[in-house]
C-alpha atoms as a PDB file:
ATOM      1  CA  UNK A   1      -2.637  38.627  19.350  1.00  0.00           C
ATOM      2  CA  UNK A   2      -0.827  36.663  21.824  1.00  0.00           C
ATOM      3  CA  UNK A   3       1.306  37.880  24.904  1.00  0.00           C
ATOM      4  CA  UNK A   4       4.099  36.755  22.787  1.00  0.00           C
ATOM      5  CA  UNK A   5       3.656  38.928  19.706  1.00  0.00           C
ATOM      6  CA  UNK A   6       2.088  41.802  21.423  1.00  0.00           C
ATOM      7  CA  UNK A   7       5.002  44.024  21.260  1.00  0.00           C
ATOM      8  CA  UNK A   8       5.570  43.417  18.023  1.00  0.00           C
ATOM      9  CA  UNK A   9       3.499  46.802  16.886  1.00  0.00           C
ATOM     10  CA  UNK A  10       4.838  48.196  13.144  1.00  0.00           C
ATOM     11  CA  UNK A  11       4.450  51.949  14.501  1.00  0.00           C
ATOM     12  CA  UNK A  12       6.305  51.441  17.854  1.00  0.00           C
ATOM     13  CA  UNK A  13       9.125  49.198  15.900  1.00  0.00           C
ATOM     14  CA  UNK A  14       9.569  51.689  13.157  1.00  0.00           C
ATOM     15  CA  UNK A  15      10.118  55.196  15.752  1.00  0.00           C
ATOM     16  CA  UNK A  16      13.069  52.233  17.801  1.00  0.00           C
ATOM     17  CA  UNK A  17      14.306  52.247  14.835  1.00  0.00           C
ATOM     18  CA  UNK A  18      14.810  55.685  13.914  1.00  0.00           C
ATOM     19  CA  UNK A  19      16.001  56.365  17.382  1.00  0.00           C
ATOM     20  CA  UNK A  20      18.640  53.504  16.989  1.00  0.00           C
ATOM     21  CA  UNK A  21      19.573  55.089  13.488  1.00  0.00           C
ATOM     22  CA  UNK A  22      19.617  58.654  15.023  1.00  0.00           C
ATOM     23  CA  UNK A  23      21.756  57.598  18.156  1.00  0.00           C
ATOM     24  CA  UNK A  24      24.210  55.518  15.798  1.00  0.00           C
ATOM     25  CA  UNK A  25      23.520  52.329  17.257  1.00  0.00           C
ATOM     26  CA  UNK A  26      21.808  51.241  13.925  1.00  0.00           C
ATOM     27  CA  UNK A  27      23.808  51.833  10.565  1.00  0.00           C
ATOM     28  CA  UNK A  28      21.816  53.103   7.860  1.00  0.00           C
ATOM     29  CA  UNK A  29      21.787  55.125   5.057  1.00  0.00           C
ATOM     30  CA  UNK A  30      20.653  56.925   1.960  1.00  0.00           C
ATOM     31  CA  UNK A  31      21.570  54.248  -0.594  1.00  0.00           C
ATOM     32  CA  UNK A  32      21.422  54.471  -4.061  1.00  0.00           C
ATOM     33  CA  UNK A  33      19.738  51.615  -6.553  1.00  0.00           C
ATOM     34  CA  UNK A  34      20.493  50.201 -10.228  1.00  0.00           C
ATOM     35  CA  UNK A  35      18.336  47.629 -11.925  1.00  0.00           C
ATOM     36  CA  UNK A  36      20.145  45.837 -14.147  1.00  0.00           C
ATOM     37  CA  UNK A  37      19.087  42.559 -16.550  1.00  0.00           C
ATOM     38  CA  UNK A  38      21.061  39.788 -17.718  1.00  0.00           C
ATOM     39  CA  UNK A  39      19.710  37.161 -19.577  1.00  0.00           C
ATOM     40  CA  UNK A  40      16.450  38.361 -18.859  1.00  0.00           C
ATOM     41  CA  UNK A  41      16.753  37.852 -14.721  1.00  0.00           C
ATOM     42  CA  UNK A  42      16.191  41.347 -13.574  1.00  0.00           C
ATOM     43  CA  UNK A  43      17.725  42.555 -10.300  1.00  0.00           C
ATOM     44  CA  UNK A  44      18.641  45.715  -8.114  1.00  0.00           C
ATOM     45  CA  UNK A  45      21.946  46.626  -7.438  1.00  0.00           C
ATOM     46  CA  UNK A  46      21.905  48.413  -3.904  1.00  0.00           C
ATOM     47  CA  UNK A  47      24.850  50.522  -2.921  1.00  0.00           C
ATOM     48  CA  UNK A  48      25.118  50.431   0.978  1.00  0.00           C
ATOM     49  CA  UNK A  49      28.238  52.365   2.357  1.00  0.00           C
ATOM     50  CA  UNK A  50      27.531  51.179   5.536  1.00  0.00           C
ATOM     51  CA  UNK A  51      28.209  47.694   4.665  1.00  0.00           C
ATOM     52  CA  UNK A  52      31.784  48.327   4.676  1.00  0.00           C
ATOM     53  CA  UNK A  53      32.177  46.980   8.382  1.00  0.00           C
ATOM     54  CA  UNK A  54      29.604  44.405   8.092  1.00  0.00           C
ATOM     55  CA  UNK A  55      30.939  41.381   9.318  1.00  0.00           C
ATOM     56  CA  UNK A  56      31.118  38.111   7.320  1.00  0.00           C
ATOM     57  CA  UNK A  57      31.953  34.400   8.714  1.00  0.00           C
ATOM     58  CA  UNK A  58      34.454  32.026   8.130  1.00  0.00           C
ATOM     59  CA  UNK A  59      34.396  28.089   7.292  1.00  0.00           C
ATOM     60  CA  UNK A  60      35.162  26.970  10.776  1.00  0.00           C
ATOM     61  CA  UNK A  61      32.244  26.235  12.804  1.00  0.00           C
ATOM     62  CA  UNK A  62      33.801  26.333  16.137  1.00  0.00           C
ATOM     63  CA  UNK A  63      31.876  28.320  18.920  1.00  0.00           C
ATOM     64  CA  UNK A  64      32.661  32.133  18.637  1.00  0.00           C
ATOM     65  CA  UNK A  65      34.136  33.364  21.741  1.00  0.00           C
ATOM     66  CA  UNK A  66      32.246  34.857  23.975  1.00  0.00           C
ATOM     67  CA  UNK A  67      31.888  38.604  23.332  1.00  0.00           C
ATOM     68  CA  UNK A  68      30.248  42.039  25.531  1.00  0.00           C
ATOM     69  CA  UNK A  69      26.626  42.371  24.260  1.00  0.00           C
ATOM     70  CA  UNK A  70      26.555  38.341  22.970  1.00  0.00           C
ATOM     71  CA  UNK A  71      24.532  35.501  24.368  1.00  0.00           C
ATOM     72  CA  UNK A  72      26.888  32.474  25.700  1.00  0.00           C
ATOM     73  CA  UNK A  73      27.656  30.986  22.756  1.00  0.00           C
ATOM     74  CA  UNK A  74      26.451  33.866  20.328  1.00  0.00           C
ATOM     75  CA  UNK A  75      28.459  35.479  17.761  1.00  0.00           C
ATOM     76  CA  UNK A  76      25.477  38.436  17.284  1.00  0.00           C
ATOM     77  CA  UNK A  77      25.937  40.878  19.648  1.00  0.00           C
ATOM     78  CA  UNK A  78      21.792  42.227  20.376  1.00  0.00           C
ATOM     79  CA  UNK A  79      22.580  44.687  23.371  1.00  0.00           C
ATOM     80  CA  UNK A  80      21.196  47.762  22.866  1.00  0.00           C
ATOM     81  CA  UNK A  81      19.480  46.109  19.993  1.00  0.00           C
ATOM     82  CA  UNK A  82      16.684  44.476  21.064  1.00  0.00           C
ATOM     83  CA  UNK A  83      13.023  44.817  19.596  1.00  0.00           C
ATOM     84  CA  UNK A  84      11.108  41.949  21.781  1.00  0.00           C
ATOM     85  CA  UNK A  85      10.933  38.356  22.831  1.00  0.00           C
ATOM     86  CA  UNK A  86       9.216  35.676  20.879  1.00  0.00           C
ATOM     87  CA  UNK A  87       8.170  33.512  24.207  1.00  0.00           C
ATOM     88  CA  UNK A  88      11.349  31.204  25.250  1.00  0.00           C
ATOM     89  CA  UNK A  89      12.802  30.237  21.763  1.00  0.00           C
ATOM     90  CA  UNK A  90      13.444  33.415  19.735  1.00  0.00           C
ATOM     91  CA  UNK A  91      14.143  36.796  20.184  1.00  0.00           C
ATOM     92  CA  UNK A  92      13.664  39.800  17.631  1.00  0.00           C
ATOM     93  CA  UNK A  93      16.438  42.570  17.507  1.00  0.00           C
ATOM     94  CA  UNK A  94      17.461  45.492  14.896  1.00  0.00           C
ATOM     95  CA  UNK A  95      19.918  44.433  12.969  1.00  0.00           C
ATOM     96  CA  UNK A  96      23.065  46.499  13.239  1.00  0.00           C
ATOM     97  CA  UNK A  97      23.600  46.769   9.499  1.00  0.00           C
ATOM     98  CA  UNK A  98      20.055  47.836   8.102  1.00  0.00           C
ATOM     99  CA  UNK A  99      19.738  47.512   4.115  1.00  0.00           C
ATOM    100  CA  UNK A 100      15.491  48.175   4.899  1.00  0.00           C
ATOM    101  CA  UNK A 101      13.415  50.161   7.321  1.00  0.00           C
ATOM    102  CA  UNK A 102      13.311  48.669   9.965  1.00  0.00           C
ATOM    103  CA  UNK A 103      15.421  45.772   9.000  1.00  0.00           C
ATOM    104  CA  UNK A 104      14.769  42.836  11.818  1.00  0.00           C
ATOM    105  CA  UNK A 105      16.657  39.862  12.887  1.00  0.00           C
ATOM    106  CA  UNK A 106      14.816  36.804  14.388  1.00  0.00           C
ATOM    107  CA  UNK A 107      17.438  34.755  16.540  1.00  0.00           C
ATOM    108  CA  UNK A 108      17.575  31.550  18.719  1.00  0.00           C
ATOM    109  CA  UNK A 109      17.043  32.497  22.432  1.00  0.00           C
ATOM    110  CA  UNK A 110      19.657  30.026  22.639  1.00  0.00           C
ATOM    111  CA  UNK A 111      23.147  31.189  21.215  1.00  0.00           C
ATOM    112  CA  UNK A 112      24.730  27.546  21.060  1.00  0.00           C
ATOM    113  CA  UNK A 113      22.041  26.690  17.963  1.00  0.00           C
ATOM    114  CA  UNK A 114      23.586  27.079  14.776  1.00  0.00           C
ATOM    115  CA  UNK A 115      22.863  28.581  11.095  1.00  0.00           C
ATOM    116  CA  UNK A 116      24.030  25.291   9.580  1.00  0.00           C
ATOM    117  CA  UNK A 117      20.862  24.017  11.573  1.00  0.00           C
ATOM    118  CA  UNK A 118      17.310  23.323   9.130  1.00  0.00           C
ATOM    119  CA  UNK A 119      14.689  25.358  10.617  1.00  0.00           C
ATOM    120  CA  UNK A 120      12.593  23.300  13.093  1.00  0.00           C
ATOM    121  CA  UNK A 121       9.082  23.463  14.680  1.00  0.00           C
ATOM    122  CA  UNK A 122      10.187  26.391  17.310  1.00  0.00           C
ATOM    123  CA  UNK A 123      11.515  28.289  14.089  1.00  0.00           C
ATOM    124  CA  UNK A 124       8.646  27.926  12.196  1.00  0.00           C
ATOM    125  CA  UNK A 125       6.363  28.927  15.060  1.00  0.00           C
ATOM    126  CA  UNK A 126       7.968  32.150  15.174  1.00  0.00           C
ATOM    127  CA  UNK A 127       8.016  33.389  11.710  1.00  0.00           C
ATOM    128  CA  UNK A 128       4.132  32.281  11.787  1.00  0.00           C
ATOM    129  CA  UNK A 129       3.884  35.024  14.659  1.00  0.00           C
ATOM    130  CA  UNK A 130       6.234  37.566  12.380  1.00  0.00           C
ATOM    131  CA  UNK A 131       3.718  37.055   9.419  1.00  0.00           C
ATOM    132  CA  UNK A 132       0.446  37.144  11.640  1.00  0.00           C
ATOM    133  CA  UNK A 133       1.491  39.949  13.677  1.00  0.00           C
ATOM    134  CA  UNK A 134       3.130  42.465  10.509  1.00  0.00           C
ATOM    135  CA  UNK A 135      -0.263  42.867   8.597  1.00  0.00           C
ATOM    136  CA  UNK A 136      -0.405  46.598   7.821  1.00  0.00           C
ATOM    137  CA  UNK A 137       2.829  45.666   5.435  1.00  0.00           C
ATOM    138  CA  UNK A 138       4.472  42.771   3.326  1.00  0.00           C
ATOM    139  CA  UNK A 139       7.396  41.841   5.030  1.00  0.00           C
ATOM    140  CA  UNK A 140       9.757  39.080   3.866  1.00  0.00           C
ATOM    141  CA  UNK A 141      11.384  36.192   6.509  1.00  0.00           C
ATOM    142  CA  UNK A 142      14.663  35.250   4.760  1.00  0.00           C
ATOM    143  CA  UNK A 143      16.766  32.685   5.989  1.00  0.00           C
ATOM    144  CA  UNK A 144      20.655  31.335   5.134  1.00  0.00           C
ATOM    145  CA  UNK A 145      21.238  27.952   6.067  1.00  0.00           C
ATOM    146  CA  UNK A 146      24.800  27.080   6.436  1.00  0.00           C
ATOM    147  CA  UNK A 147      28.114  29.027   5.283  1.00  0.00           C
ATOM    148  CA  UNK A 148      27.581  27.757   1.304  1.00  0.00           C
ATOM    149  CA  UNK A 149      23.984  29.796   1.605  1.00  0.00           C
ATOM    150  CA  UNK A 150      25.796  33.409   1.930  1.00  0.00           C
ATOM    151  CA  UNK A 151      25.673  33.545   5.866  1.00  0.00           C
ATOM    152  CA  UNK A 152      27.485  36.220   7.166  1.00  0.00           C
ATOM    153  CA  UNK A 153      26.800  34.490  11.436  1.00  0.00           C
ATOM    154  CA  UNK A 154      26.988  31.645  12.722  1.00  0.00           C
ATOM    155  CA  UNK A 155      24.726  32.108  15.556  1.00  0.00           C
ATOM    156  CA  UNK A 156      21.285  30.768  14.207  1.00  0.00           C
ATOM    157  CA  UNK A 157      19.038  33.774  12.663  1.00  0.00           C
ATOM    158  CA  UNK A 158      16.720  34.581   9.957  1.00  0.00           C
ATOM    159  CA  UNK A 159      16.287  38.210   8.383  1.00  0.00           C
ATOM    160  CA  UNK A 160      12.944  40.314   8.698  1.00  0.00           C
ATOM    161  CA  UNK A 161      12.565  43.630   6.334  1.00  0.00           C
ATOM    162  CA  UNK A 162       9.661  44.915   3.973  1.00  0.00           C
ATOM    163  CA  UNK A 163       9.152  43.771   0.456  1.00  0.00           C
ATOM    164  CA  UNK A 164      10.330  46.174  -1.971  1.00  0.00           C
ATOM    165  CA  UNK A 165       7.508  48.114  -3.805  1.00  0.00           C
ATOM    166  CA  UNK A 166       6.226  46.249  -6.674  1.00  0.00           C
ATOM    167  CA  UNK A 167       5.843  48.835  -8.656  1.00  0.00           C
ATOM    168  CA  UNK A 168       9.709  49.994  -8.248  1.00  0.00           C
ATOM    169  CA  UNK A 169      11.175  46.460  -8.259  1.00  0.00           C
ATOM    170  CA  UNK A 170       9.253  43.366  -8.666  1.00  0.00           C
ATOM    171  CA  UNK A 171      10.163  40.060  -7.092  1.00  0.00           C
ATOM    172  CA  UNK A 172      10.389  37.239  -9.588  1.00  0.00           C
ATOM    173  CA  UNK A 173       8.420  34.670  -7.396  1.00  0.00           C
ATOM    174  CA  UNK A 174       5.642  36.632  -7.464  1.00  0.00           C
ATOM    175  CA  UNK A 175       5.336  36.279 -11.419  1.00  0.00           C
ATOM    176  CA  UNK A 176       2.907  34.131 -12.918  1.00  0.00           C
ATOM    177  CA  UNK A 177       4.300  35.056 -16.459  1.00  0.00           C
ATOM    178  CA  UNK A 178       6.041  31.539 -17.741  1.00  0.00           C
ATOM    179  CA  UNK A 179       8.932  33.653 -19.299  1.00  0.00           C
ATOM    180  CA  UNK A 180       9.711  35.010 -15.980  1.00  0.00           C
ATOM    181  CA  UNK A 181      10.212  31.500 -14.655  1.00  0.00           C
ATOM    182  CA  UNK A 182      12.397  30.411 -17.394  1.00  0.00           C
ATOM    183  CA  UNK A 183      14.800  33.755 -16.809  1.00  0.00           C
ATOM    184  CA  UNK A 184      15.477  32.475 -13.029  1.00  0.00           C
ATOM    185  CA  UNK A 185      18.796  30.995 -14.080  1.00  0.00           C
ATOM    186  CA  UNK A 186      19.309  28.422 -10.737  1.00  0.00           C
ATOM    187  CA  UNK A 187      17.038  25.698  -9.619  1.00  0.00           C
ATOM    188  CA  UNK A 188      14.177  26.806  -7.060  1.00  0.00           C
ATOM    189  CA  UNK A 189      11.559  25.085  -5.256  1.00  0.00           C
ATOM    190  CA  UNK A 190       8.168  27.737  -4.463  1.00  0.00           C
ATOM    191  CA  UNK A 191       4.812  26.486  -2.861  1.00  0.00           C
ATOM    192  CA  UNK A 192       2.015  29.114  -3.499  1.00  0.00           C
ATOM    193  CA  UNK A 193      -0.157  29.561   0.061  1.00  0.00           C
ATOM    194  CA  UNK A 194      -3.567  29.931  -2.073  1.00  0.00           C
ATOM    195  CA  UNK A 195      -4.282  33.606  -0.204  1.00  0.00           C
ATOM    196  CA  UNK A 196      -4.248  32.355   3.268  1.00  0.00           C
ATOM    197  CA  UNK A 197      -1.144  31.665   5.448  1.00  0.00           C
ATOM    198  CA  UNK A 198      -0.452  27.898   6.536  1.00  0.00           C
ATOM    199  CA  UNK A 199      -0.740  27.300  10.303  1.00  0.00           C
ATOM    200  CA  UNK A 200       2.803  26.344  12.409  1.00  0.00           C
ATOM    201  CA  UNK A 201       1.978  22.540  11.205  1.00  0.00           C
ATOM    202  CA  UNK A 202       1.437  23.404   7.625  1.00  0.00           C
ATOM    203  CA  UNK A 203       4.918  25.508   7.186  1.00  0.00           C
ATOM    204  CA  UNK A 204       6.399  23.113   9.084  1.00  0.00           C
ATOM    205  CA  UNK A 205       5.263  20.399   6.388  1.00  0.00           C
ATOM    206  CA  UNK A 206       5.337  22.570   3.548  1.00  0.00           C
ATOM    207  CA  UNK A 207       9.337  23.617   4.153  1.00  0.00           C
ATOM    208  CA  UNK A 208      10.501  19.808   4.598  1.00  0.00           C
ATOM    209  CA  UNK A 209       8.694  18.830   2.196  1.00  0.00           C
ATOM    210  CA  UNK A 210      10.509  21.776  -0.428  1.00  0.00           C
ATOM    211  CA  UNK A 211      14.041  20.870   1.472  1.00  0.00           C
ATOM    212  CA  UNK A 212      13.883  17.519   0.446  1.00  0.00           C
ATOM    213  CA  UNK A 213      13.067  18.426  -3.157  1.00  0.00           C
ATOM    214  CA  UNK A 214      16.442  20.323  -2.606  1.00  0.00           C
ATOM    215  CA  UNK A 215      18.302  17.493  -0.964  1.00  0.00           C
ATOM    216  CA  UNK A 216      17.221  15.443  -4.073  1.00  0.00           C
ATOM    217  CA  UNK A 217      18.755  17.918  -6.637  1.00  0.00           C
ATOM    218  CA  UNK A 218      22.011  18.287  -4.739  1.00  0.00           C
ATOM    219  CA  UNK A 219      22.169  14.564  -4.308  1.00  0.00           C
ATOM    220  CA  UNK A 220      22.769  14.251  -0.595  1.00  0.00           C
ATOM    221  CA  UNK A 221      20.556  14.112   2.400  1.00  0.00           C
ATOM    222  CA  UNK A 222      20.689  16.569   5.670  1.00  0.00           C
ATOM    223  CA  UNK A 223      22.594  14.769   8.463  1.00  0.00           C
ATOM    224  CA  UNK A 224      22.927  15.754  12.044  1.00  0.00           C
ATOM    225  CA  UNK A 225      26.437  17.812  10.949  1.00  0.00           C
ATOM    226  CA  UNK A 226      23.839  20.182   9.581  1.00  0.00           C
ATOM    227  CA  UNK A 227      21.197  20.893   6.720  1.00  0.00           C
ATOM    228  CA  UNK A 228      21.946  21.317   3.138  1.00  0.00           C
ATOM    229  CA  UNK A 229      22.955  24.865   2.500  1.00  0.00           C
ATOM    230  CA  UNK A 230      20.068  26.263   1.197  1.00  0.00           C
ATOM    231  CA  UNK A 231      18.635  29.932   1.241  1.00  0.00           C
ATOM    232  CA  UNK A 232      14.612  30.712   2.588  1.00  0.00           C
ATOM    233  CA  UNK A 233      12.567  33.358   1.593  1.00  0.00           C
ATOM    234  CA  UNK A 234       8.867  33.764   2.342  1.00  0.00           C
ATOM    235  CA  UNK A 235       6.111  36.007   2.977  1.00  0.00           C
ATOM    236  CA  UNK A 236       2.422  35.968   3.595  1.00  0.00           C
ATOM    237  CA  UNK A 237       1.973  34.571  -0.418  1.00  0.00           C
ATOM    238  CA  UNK A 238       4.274  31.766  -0.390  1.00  0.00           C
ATOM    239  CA  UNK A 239       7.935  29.658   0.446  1.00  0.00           C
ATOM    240  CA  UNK A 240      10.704  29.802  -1.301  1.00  0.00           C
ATOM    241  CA  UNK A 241      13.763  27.783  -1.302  1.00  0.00           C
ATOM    242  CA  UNK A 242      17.009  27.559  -3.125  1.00  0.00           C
ATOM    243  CA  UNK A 243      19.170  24.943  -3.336  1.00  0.00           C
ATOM    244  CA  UNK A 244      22.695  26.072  -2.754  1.00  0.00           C
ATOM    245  CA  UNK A 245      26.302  24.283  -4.170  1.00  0.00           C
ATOM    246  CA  UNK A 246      28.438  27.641  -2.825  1.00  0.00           C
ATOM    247  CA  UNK A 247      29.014  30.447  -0.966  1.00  0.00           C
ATOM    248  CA  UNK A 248      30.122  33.045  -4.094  1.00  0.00           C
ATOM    249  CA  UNK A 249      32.035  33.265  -6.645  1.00  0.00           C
ATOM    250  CA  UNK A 250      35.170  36.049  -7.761  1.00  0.00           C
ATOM    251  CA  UNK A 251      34.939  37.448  -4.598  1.00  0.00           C
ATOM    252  CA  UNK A 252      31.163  38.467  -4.274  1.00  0.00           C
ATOM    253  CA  UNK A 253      29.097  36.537  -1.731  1.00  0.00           C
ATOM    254  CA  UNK A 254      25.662  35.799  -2.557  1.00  0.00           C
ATOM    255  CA  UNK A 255      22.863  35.482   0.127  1.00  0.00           C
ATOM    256  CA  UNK A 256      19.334  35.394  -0.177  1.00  0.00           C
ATOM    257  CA  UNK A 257      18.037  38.401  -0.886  1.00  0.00           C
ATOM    258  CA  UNK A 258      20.486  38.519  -3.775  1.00  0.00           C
ATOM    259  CA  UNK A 259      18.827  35.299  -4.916  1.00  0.00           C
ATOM    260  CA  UNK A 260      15.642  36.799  -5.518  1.00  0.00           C
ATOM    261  CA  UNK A 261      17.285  39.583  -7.446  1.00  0.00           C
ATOM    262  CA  UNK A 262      18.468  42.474  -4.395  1.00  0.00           C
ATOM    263  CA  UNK A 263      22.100  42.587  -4.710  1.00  0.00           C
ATOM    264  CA  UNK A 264      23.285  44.620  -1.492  1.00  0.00           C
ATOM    265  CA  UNK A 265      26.772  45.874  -2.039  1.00  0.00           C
ATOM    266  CA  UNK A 266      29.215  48.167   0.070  1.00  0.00           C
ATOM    267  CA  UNK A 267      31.415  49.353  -3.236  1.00  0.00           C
ATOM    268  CA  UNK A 268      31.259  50.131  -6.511  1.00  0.00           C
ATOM    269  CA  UNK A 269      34.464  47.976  -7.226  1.00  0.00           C
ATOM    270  CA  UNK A 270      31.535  44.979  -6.185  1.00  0.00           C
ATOM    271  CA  UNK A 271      29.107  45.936  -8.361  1.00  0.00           C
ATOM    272  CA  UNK A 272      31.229  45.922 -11.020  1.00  0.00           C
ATOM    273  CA  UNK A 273      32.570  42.745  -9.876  1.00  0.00           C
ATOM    274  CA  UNK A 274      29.606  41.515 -10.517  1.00  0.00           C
ATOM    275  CA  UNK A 275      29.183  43.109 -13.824  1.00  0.00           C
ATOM    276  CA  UNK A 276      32.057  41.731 -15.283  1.00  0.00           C
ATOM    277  CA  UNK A 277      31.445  37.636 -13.903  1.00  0.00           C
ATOM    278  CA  UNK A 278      27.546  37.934 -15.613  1.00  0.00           C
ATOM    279  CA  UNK A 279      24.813  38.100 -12.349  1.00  0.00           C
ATOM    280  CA  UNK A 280      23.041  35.032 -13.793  1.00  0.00           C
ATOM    281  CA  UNK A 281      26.553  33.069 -14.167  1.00  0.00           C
ATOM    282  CA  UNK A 282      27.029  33.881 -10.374  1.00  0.00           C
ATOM    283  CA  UNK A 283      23.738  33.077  -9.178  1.00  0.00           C
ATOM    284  CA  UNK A 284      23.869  29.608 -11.347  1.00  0.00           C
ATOM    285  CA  UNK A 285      27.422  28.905  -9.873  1.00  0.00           C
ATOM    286  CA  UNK A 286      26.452  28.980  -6.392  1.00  0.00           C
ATOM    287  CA  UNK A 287      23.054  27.156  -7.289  1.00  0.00           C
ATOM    288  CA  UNK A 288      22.160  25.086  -9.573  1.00  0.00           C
ATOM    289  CA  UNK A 289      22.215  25.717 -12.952  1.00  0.00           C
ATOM    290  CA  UNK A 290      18.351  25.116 -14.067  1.00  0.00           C
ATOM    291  CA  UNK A 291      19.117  23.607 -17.071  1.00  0.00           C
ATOM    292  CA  UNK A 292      21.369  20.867 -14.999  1.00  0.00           C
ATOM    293  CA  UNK A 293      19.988  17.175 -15.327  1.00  0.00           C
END
């Protein structure tokens, strides 16, 4: 383990975190679950109280001004937050709204960089640390790439929390079973790792490679204005990524982890919300429908 990654110890990260939660610094809660099936895409409903203040972003990508607690530039305050620094790039902090323990973010060292932004070579470098350094647990790297991908900052981040137990709630790209696939009612792109994690290089090649399989179903290309919106998700088993066309859709917002079936929601009125609009008409709405041409 490198000097870089070396504070980056499960144990040590896991007592912060209590701390944080104890001394109210860190918002989390008791939180009750429902699974839930529609058209044979299974899911979790998560009720999270404490998501009630959770801040969302709007359409305008203007710099945020600058706030206490906030890097220049920033719109994510990390003081009093802060887990450990990733060399010069990236930074690891709690995040302030925890759906997981611990729940993690991975940010820019740079506030000016932007979520609209594809993840480059630095990025990739420093989930490859995340993944190498969290071995006693799975842990999931998430990542929401631009306003349409369910972003709630604008301040370039990507999520860090453990997987859900498989034996409580399964993730659907961990399925081999063909009927699974066929359920998943939005176009994907997965690459399977083969049981041993890519270097930098690899991921780097292996997540352009998947976002241009995504620029080709939306039918437009990444430009300097910013990426495609698209939503990451990977682990130590393989990438993910989704295509994305919009934000939400009847007033839910869809990020994510809700893409790979965890719905987190502050309210019952949402869950219902969601209820009512069909989950799999929600999630193809703001992807693409699979069985689009």
């Amino acid at each position: 383990m490198d000097a870089a990654t070396a504070n980056l110890d499960e144990e040590v990260i896991l007592k912060k975190f209590d701390q944080r939660v104890n001394e109210g610094i860190v918002i989390y809660q008791d939180y009750q679950t429902e699974t839930f099936s529609d058209h044979g895409f299974s899911l979790e409903f998560r009720l999270l109280s404490g998501f009630v203040n959770k801040p969302t972003v709007s359409k305008d990508p203007s710099p945020p001004p600058s706030k206490s607690g906030c890097q220049p530039g920033s719109d994510i305050d990390v003081s009093g937050f802060e887990v450990a620094d990733l060399g010069s790039t990236h930074l690891i902090a709690f995040n302030k709204f925890a759906a997981e323990r611990p729940h993690l973010l991975l940010l820019t060292q740079n506030g000016h960089r932007r979520q609209h932004e594809s993840l480059d070579r630095d990025d990739i470098t420093a989930i490859w640390q995340v993944l190498t350094a969290f071995d006693q647990r799975r842990y999931l790297i998430l990542f929401n790439c631009g306003v349409d991908s369910g972003c709630s900052r604008l301040h370039k981040h990507m999520q860090i929390f453990p997987a859900p137990d498989p034996e409580e709630f399964p993730l659907w790209p961990d399925s081999a079973d063909p009927v699974v696939r066929v359920s998943v009612p939005f176009k994907y792109f997965i690459y399977r790792f083969e049981g041993r994690l890519p270097s930098p290089d690899g991921l780097l090649i292996i997540y352009r490679t998947l976002l241009r399989k995504a620029e080709d179903a939306l039918g437009r290309r990444s430009s300097q204005e910013g990426a495609v919106p698209h939503n990451v998700v990977l682990d130590q088993r393989w990438m993910l990524l989704i295509p994305r066309r919009a934000r939400g859709l009847g007033g839910v917002d869809v990020n994510a982890p809700a893409m790979v079936g965890m719905i987190w929601v502050d309210t019952e009125e949402r869950i219902k919300m969601w209820k009512e609009q069909g989950p799999a008409n929600i999630l193809a709405h703001v992807g693409i429908p699979a069985n689009a041409n």
